[in-house]
Protein backbone atom coordinates (compact mmCIF):
# COMPACT_ATOMS: atom_id res chain seq x y z
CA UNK A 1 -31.22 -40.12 -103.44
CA UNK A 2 -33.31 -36.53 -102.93
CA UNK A 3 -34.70 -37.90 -99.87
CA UNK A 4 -31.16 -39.01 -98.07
CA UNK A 5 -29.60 -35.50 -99.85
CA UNK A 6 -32.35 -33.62 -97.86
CA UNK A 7 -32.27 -35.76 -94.19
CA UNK A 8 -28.18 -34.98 -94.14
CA UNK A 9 -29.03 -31.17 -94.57
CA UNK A 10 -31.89 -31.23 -91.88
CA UNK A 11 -29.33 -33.20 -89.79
CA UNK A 12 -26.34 -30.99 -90.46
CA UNK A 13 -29.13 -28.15 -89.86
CA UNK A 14 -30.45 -29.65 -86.11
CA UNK A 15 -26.89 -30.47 -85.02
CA UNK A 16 -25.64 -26.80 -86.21
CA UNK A 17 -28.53 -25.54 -83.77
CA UNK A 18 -28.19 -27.85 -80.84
CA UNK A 19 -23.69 -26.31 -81.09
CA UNK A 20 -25.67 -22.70 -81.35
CA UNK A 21 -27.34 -23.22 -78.43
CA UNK A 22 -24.48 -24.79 -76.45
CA UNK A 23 -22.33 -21.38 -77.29
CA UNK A 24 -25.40 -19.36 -75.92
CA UNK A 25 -25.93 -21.17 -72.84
CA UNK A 26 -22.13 -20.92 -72.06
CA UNK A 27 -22.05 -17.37 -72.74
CA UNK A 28 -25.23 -16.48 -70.98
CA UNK A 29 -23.88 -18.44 -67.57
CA UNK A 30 -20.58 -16.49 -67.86
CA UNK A 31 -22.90 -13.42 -67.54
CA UNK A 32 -24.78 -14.72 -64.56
CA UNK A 33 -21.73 -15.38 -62.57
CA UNK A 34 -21.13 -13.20 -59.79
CA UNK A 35 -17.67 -12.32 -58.56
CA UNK A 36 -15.90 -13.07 -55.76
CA UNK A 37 -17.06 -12.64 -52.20
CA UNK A 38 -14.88 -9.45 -50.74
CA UNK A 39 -12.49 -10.90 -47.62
CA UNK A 40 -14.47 -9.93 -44.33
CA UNK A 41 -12.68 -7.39 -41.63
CA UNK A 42 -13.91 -7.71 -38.15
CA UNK A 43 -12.32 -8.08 -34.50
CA UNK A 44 -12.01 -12.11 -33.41
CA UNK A 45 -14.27 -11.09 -29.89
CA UNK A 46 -16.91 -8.71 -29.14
CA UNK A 47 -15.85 -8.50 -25.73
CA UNK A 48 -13.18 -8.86 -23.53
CA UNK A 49 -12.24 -8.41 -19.33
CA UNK A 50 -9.39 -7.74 -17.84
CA UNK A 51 -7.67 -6.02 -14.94
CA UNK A 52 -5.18 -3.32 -14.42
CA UNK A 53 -2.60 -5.41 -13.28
CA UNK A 54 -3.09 -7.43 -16.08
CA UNK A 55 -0.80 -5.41 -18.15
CA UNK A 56 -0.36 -6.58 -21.50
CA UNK A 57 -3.54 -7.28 -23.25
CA UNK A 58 -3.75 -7.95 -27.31
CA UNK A 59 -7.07 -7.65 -29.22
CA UNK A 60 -7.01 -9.71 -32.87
CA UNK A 61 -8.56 -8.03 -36.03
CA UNK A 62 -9.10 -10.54 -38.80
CA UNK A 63 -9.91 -11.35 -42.26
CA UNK A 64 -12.11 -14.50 -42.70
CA UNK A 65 -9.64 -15.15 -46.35
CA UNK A 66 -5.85 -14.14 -46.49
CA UNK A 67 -4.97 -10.67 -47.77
CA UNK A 68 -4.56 -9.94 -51.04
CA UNK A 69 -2.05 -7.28 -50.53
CA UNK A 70 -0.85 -5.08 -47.54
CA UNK A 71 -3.60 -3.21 -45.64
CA UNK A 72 -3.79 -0.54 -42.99
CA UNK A 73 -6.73 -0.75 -40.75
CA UNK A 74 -7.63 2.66 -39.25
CA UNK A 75 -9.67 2.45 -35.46
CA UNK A 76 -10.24 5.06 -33.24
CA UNK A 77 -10.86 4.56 -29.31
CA UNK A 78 -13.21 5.66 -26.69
CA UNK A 79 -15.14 4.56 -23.28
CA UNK A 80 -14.84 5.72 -19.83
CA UNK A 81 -11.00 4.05 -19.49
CA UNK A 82 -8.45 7.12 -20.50
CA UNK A 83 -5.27 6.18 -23.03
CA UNK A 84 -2.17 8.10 -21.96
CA UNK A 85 -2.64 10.21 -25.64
CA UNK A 86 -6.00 11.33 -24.45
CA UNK A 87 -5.23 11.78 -20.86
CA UNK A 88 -2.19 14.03 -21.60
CA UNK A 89 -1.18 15.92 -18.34
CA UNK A 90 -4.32 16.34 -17.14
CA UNK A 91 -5.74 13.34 -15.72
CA UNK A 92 -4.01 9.41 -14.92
CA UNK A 93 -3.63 7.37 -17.62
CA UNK A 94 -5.28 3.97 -17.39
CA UNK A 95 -3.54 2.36 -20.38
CA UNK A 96 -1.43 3.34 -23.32
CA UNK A 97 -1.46 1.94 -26.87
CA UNK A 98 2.29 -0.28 -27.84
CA UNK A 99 1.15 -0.75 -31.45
CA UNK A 100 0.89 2.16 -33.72
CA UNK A 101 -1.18 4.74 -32.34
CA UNK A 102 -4.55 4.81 -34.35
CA UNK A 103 -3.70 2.31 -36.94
CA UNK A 104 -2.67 -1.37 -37.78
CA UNK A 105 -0.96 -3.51 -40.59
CA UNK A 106 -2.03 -6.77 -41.77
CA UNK A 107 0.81 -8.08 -44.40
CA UNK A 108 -0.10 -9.70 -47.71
CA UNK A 109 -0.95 -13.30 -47.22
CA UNK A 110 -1.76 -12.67 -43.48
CA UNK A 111 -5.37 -12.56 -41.57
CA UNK A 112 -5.02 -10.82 -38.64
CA UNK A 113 -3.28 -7.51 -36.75
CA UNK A 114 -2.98 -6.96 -33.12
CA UNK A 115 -3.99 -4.12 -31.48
CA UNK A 116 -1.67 -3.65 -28.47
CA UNK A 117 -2.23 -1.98 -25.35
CA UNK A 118 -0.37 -1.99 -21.71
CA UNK A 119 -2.40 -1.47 -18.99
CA UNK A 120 -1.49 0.33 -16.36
CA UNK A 121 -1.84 -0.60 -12.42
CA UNK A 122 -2.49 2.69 -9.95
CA UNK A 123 -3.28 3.53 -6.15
CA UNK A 124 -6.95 4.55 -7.80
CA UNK A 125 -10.23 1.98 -6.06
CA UNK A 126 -12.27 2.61 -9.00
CA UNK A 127 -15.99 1.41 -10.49
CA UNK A 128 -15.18 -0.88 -13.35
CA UNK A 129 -14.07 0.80 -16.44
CA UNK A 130 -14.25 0.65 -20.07
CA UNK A 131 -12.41 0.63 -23.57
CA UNK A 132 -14.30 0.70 -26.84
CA UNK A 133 -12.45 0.13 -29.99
CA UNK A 134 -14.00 0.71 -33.45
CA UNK A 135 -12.92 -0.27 -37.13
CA UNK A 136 -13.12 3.05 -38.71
CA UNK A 137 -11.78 2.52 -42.38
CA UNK A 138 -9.31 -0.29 -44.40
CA UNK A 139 -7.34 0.96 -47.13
CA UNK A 140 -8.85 -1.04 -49.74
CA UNK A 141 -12.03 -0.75 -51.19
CA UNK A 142 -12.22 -4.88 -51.61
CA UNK A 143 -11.82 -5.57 -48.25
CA UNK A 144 -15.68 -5.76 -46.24
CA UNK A 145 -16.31 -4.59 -42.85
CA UNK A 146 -18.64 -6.63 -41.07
CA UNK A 147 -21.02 -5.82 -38.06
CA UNK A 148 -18.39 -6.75 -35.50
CA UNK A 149 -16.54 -3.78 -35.91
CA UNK A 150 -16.65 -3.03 -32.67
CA UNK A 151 -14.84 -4.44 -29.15
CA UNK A 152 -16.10 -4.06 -25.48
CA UNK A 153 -13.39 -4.02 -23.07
CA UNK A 154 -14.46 -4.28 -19.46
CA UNK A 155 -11.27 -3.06 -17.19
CA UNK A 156 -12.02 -3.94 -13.81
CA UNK A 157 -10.31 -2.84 -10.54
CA UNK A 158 -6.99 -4.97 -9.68
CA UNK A 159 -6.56 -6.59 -6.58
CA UNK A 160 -5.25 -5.32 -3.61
CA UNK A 161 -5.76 -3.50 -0.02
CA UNK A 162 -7.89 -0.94 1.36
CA UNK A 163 -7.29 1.05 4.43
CA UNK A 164 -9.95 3.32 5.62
CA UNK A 165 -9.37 6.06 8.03
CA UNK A 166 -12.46 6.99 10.18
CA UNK A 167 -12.83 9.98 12.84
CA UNK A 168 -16.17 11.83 13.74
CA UNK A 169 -17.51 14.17 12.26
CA UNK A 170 -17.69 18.02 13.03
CA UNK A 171 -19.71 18.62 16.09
CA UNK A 172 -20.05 20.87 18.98
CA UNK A 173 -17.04 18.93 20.35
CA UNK A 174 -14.85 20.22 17.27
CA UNK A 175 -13.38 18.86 14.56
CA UNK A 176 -10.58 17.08 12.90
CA UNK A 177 -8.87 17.06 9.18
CA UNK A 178 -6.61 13.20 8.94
CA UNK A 179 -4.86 12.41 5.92
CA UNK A 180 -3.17 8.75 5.24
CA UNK A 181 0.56 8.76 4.13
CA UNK A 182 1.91 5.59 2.75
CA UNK A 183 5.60 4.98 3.02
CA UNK A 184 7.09 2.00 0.88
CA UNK A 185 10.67 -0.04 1.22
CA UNK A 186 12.24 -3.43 0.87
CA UNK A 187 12.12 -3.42 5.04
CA UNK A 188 10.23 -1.88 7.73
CA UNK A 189 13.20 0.44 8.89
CA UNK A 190 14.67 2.32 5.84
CA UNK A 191 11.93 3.62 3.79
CA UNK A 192 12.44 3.91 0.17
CA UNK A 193 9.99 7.00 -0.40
CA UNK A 194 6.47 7.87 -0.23
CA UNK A 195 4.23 5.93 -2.45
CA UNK A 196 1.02 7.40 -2.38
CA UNK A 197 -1.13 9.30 0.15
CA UNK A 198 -5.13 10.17 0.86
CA UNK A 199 -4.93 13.64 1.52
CA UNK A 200 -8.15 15.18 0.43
CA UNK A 201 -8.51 18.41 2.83
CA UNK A 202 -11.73 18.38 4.43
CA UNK A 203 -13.21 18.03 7.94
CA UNK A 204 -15.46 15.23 6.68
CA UNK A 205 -13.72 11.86 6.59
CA UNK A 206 -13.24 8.77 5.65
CA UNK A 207 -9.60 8.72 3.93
CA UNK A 208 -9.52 5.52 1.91
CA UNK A 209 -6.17 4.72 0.70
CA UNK A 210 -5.74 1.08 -2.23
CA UNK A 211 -2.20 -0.39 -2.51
CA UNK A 212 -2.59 -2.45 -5.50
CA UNK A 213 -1.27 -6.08 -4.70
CA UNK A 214 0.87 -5.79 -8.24
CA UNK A 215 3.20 -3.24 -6.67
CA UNK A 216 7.05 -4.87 -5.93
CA UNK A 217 7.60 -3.20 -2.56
CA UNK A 218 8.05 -5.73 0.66
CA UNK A 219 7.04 -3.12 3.36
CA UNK A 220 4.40 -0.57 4.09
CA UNK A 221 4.94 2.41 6.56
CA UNK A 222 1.27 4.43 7.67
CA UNK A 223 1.31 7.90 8.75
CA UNK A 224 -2.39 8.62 10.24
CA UNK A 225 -1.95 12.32 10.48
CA UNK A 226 -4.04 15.00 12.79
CA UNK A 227 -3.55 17.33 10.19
CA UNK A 228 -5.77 19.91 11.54
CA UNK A 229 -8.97 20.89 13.81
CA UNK A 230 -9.90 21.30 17.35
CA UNK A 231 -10.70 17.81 18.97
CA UNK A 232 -8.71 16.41 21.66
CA UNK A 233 -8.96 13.86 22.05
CA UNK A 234 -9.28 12.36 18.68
CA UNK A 235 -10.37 9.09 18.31
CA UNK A 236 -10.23 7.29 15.20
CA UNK A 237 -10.11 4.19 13.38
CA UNK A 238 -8.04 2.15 10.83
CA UNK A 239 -9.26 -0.49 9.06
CA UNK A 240 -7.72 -2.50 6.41
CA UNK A 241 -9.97 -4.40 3.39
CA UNK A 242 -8.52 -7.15 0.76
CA UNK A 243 -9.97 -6.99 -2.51
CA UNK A 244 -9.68 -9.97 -4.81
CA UNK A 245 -11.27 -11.10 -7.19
CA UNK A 246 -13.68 -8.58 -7.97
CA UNK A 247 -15.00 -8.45 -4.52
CA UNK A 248 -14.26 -7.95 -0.88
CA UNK A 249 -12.94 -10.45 1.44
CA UNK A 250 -14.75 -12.56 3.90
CA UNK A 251 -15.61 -10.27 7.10
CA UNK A 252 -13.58 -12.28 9.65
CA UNK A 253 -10.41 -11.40 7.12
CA UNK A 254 -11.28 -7.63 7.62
CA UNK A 255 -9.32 -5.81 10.16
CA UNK A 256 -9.78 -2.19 12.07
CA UNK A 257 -7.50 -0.69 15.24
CA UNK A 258 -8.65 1.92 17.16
CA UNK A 259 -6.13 4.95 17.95
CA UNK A 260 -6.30 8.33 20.33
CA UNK A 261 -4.53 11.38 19.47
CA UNK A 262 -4.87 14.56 21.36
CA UNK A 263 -3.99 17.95 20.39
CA UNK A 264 -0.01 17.76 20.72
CA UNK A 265 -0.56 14.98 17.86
CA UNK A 266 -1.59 17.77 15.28
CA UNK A 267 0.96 17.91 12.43
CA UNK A 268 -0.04 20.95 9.43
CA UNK A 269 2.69 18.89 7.32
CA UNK A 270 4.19 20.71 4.11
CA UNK A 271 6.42 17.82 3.12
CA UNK A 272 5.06 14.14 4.13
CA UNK A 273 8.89 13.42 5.53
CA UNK A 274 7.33 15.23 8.34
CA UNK A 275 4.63 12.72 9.19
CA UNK A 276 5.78 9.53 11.93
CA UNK A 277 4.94 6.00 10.60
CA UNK A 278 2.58 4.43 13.19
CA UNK A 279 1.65 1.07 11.52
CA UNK A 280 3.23 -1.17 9.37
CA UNK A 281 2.77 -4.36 7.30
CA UNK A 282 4.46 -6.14 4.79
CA UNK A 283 3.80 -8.28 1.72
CA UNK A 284 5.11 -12.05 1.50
CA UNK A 285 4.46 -14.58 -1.26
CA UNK A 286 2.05 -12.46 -2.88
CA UNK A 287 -0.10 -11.27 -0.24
CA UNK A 288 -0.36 -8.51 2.48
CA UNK A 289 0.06 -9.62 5.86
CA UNK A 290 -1.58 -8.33 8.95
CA UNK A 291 -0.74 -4.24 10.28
CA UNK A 292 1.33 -3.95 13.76
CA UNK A 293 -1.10 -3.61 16.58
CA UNK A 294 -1.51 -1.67 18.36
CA UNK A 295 -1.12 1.94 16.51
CA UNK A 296 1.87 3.64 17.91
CA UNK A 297 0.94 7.08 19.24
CA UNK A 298 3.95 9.50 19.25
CA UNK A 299 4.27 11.58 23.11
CA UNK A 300 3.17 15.06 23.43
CA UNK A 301 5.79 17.24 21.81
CA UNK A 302 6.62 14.41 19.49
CA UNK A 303 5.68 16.75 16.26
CA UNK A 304 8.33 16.55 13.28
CA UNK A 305 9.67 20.24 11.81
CA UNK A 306 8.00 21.19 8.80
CA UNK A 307 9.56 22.56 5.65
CA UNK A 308 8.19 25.44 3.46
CA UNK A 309 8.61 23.22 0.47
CA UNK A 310 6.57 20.59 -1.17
CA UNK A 311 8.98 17.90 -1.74
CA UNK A 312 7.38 15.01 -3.06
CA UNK A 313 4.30 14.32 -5.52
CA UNK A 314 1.67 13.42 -2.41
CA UNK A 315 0.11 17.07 -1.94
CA UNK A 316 -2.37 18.57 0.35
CA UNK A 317 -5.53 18.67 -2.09
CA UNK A 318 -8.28 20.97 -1.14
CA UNK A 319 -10.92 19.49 -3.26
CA UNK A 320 -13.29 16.79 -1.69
CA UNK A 321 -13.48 13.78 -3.40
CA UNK A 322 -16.79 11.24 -2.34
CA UNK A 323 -15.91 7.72 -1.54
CA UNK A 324 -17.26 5.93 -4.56
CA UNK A 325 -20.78 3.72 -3.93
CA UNK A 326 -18.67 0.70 -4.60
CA UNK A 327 -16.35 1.32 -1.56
CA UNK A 328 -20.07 1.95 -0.02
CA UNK A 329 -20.99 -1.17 -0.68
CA UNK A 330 -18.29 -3.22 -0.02
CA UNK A 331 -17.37 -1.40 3.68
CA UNK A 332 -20.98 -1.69 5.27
């Protein structure tokens, strides 16, 4: 009877250990747990191309897990690429920002915002551009930024034309200042306005002149303009370039005309409405087709009045802007 009394007691006693020890290993892996992995903020892509003429283009940030509650992602921008903020009134925009300025929302129960931009198509042959976006901060301290906080945006030139105005250069025969007007239109006999123009104000050419292929117009007037100097007769050349694709056409698809003026030809224009269309071309099913040949040269005493106001936005410029080593390149 002692000896069954005192096996039930060293039972109960082992069984009350082995529950002790079941309560301490419980409660010591409660205390070795850690907690849950913060949601991860980065941008879906590193990088990204486009083109001006592009337009729209969106750029995902994203949560690897759904959001807990409603965040606002701060970024900030930079690169070589200006935003129309940035750019102000002192230099051509190459894209503005259609979401919120500076900031993004991604709703509770969402995983990703879009950064927004429009990019905008100009008369500018450019080197390949760029626009860096950075995560900067997320309104919640349980949110994670990752390493891709960062996105790469290569803009690169839209497609489109080139026209290059060549005449000598200063020698002991003289010298001549040409400028390019461009005259736009649904037709090639009532112009709509001026467009753009290559008027750069120095003895030394070429003029180089890009109509982007995005624009809507159907018809293209050229002015080549003797704007100033002392050679007659000036000889000079035209020659027109279509870019696509990130490079030049084949050389058999380039085009140049060759054109004499002489001294009567000479046109110091204040207001471009002055300046006689001697070429034209137009654009059908998406593409530019070939110039009138051959360049019309107006008769001596064929110069237009001048006014003694600047009347449209295409200005004589007295600054000399170098062709860029990418028009180099593709013109040799």
């Amino acid at each position: 009877m002692f000896k069954q009394t005192v096996m039930r007691k060293y039972s109960i006693l082992f069984l009350s250990a082995l529950t002790l020890g079941s309560f301490v290993f419980v409660f010591t892996s409660c205390d070795d747990d850690e907690p849950p992995a913060k949601p991860k903020l980065s941008f879906a892509t590193a990088t990204l191309t486009a083109k001006e003429s592009d337009e729209n283009l969106q750029i995902q940030v994203v949560l690897d897990k759904a959001a807990s509650e409603d965040l606002t992602v701060e970024y900030s921008l930079s690169g070589t690429a200006l935003d129309d903020v940035t750019a102000g009134n002192t230099a051509p925009a190459d894209y503005e920002v259609i979401s919120d300025f500076g900031e993004i929302e991604i709703e509770e129960g969402q995983t990703t915002g879009i950064i927004e931009l429009n990019l905008l198509s100009d008369g500018e042959f450019e080197e390949d551009e760029s626009i860096e976006i950075s995560i900067d901060d997320v309104s919640s301290e349980n949110i994670e930024l990752t390493r891709d906080d960062e996105v790469n945006i290569t803009l690169q030139q839209e497609d489109g034309r080139i026209i290059l105005l060549e005449w000598p250069a200063p020698s002991a025969s003289g010298q001549a200042d040409m400028d390019i007007i461009l005259r736009v239109g649904d037709n090639t006999t009532t112009w709509a306005g001026v467009l753009s123009g290559a008027a750069q104000g120095s003895f030394e050419g070429p003029e180089v002149l890009f109509i982007p292929t995005a624009v809507t117009y159907a018809a293209f007037g050229l002015s080549y303009v003797y704007y100033d100097g002392t050679l007659d007769p000036l000889e000079f050349t035209a020659t027109f370039v279509d870019f696509a694709n990130g490079a030049a056409e084949a050389e058999a698809q380039r085009e140049s005309f060759d054109g004499i003026y002489t001294i009567v030809n000479k046109n110091k224009w204040t207001d471009v409405n002055t300046t006689i269309v001697v070429q034209t071309f137009q654009k059908t099913g998406g593409a530019f087709t070939s110039p009138t040949t051959p360049i019309t040269i107006p008769p001596a005493g064929s110069r237009m009045s001048s006014s003694s106001l600047l009347t449209t936005a295409v200005k004589k410029q007295h600054t000399i802007y170098p062709m860029s080593e990418k028009i180099k390149a593709m013109l040799k």
